[in-house]
Protein backbone atom coordinates (compact mmCIF):
# COMPACT_ATOMS: atom_id res chain seq x y z
CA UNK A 1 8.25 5.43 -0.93
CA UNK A 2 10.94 8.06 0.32
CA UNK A 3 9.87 10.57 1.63
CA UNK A 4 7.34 9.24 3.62
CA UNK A 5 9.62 5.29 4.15
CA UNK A 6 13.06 5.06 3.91
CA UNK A 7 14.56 1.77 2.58
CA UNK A 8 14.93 0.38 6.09
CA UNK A 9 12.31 1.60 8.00
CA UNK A 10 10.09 -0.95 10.05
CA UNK A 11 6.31 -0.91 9.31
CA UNK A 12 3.64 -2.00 11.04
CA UNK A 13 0.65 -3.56 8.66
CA UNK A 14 -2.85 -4.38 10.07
CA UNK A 15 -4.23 -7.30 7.69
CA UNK A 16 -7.18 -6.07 6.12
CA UNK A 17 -9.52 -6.59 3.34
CA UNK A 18 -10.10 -3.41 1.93
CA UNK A 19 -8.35 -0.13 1.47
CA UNK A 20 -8.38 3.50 0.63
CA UNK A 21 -7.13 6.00 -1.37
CA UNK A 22 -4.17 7.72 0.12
CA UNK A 23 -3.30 4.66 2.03
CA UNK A 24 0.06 2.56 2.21
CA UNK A 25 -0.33 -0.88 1.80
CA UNK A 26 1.16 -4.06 1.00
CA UNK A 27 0.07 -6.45 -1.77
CA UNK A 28 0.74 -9.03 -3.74
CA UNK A 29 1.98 -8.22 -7.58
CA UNK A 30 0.15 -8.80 -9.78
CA UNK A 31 2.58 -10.93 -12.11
CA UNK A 32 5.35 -12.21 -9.75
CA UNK A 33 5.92 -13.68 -5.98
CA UNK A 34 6.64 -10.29 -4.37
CA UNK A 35 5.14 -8.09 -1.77
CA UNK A 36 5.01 -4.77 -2.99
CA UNK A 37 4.67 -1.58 -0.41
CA UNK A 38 2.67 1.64 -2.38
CA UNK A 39 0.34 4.15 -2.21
CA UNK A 40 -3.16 3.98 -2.85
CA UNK A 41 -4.28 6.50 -5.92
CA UNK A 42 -7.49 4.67 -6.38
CA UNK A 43 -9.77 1.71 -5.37
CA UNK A 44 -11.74 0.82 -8.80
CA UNK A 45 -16.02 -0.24 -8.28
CA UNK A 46 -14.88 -3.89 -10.13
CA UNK A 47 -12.46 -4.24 -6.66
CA UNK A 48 -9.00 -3.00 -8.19
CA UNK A 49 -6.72 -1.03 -6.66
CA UNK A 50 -4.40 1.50 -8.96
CA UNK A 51 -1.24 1.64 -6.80
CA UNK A 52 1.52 4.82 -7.29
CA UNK A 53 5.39 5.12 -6.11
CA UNK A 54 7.34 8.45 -5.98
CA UNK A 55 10.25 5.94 -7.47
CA UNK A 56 10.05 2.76 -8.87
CA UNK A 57 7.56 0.62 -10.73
CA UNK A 58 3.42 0.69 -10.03
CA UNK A 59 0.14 0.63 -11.53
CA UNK A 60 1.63 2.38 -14.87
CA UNK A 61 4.19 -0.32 -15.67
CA UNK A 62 1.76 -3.69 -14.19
CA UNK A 63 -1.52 -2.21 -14.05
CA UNK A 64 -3.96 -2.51 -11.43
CA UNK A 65 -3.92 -4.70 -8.67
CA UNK A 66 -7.04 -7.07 -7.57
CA UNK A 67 -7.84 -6.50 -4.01
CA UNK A 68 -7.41 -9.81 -3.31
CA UNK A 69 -3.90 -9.89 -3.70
CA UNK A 70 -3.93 -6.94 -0.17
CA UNK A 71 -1.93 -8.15 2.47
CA UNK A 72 -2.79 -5.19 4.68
CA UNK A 73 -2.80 -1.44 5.24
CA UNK A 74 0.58 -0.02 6.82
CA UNK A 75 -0.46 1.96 9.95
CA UNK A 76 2.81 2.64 11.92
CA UNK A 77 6.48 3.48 11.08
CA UNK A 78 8.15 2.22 13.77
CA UNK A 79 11.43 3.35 12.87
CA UNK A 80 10.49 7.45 12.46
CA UNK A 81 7.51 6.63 15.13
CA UNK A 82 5.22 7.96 12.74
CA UNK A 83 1.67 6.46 12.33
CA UNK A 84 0.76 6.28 8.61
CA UNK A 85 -3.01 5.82 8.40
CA UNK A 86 -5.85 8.27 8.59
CA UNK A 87 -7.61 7.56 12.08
CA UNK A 88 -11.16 7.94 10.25
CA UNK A 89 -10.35 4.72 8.11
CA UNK A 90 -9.16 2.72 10.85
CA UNK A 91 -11.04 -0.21 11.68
């Protein structure tokens, strides 16, 4: 997620339901017992959400994500002191 997280940053995620695009958030994978931490490049009408990564894998290599699997939307970097959502979206 560099340049925006560096490997050991501390995030703050606010549990949530839903999410937008442009948005960091963390979610199951779809195919193992991780938590992944990527952008939002779109939220599908059938509830999937197509995640992207400047490096690694995403929504290219394991396709898109249900919604269900969201843990939450990522809304402070604790470490740069850096809030990460857009204060529109906020609930």
């Amino acid at each position: 997620m560099i340049p925006v997280l560096q490997p050991d940053d501390i995030i703050f995620v606010r549990p949530d339901t839903h999410c937008y695009e442009g948005d960091i958030v963390a979610i199951r994978h779809p195919h193992k017992k991780t938590i992944l931490i990527k952008y939002v490049k779109a939220v599908t009408d059938d509830n999937f959400v197509e995640l992207r990564s400047p490096k690694g894998t995403d929504s290219r290599q394991f396709g898109k994500s249900p919604m269900k699997h969201l843990v939450g939307v990522a809304t402070f970097n604790y470490s740069q002191k850096k809030i990460l959502t857009n204060a529109s979206q906020a609930n």
